[in-house]
C-alpha atoms as a PDB file:
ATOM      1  CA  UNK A   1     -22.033 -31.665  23.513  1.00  0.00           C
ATOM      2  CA  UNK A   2     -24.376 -32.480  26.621  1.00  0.00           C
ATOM      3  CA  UNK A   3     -23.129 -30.355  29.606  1.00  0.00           C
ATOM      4  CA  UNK A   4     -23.108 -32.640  31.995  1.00  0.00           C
ATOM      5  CA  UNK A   5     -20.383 -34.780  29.925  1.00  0.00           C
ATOM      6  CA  UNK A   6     -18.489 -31.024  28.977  1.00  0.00           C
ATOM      7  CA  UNK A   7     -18.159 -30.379  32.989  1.00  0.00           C
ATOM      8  CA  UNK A   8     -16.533 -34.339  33.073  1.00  0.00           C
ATOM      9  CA  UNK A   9     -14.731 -33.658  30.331  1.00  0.00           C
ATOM     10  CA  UNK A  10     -13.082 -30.282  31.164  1.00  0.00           C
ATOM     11  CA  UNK A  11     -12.262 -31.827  34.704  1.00  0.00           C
ATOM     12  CA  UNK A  12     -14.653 -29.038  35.822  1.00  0.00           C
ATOM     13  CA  UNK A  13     -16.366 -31.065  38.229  1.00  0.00           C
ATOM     14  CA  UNK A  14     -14.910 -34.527  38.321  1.00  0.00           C
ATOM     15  CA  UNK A  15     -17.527 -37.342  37.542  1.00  0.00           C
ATOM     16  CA  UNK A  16     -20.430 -37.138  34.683  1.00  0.00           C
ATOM     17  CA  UNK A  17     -23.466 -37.995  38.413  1.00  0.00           C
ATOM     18  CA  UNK A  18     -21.933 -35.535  40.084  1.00  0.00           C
ATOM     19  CA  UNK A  19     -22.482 -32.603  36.954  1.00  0.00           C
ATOM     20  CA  UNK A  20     -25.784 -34.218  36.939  1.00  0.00           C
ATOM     21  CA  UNK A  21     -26.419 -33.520  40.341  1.00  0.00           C
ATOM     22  CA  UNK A  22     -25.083 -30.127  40.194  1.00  0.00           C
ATOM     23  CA  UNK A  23     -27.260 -29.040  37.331  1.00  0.00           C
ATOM     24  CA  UNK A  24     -30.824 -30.867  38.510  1.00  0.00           C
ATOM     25  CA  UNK A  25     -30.089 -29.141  41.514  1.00  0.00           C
ATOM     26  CA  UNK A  26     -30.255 -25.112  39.428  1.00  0.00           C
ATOM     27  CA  UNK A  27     -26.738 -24.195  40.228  1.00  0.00           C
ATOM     28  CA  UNK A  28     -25.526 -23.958  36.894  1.00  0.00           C
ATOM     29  CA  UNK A  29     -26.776 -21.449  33.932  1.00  0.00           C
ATOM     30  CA  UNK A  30     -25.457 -20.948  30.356  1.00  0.00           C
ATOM     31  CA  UNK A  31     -25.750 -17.445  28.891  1.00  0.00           C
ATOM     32  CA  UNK A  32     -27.813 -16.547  32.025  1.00  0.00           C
ATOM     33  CA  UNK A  33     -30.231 -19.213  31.231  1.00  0.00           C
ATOM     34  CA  UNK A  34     -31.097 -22.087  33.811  1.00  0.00           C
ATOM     35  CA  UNK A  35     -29.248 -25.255  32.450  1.00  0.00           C
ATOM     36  CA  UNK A  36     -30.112 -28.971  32.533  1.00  0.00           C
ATOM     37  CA  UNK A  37     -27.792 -32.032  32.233  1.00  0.00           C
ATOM     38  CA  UNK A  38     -28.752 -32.387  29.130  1.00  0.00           C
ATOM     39  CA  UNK A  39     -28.467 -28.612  27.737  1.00  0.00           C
ATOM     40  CA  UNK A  40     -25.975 -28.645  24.662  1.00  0.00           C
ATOM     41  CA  UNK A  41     -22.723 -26.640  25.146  1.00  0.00           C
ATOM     42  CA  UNK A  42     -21.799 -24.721  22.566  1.00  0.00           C
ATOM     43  CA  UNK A  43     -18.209 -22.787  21.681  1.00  0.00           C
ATOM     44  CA  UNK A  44     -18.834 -18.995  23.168  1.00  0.00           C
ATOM     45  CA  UNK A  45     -21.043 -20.066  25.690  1.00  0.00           C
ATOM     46  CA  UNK A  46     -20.482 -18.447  29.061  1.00  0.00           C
ATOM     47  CA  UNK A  47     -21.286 -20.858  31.776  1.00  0.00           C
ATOM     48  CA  UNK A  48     -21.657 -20.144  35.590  1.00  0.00           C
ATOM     49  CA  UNK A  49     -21.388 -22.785  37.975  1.00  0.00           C
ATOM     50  CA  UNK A  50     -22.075 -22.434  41.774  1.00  0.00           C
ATOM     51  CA  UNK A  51     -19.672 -24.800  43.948  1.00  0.00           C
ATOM     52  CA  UNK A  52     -20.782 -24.054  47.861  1.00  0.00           C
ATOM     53  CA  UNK A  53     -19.545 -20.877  48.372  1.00  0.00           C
ATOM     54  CA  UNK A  54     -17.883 -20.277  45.053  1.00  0.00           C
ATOM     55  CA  UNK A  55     -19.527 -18.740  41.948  1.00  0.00           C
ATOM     56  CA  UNK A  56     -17.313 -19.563  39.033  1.00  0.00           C
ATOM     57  CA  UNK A  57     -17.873 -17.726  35.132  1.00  0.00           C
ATOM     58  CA  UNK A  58     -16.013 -19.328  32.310  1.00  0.00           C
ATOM     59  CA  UNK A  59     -16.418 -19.188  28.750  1.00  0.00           C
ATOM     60  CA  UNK A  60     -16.598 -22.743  26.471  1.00  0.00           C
ATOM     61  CA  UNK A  61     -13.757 -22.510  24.023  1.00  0.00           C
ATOM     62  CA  UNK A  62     -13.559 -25.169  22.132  1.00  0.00           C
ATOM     63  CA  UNK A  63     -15.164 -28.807  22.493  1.00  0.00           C
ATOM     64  CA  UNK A  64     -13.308 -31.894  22.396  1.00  0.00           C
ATOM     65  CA  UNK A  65     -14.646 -35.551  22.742  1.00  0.00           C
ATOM     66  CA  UNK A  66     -11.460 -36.609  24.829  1.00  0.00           C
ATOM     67  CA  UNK A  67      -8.633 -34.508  26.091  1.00  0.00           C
ATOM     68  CA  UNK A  68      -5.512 -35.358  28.427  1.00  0.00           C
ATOM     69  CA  UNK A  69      -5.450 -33.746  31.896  1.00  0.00           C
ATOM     70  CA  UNK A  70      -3.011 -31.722  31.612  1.00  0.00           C
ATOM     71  CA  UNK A  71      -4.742 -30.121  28.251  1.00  0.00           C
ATOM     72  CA  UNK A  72      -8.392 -29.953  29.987  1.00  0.00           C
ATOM     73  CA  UNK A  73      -8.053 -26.063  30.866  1.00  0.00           C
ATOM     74  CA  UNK A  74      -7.567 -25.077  27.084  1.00  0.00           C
ATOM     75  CA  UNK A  75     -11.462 -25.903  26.619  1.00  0.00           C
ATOM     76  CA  UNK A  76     -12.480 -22.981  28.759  1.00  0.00           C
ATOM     77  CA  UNK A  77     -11.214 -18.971  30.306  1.00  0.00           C
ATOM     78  CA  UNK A  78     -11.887 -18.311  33.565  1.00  0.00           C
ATOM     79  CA  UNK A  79     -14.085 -15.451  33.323  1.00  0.00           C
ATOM     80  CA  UNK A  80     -14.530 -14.541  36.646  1.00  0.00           C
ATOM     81  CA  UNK A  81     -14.365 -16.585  39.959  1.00  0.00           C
ATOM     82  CA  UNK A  82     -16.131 -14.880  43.002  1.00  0.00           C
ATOM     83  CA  UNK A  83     -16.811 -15.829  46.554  1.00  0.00           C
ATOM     84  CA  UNK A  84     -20.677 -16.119  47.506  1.00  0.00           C
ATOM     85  CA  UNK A  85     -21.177 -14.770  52.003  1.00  0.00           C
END
């Protein structure tokens, strides 16, 4: 699954542009690596995403084409969330 569509998807960031944006812009990296929109996600990954002043670690659990809202956090584990000064 495309990551940009896995951050939508996981209500991680809330609209498919906006992970777009997020990853063009290098604030997101996948087993340390430098991610793109279109980097596949895979189950085990361990993403980090950088939101302002917010560095958040989770790892992908499972991948699901569709999921309700309420069951969106059962695709990842917060791993670590830290604040950046």
């Amino acid at each position: 699954m495309r990551l940009d569509k896995f951050l939508k998807v996981s209500r991680l960031i809330k609209r498919r542009t906006l992970a777009k944006e997020v990853a063009d812009q290098g604030r997101i990296t996948i087993n340390g690596n430098q991610a793109k929109a279109s980097t596949n996600v895979s189950a085990g990954d361990e993403l980090t995403i950088q939101f302002g002043q917010k560095k958040l670690t989770i790892s992908v659990e499972t991948l699901k084409e569709v999921v309700k809202k309420e069951e969106a956090t059962s695709l990842y584990t917060i791993v670590k969330e830290e604040h950046i000064q």
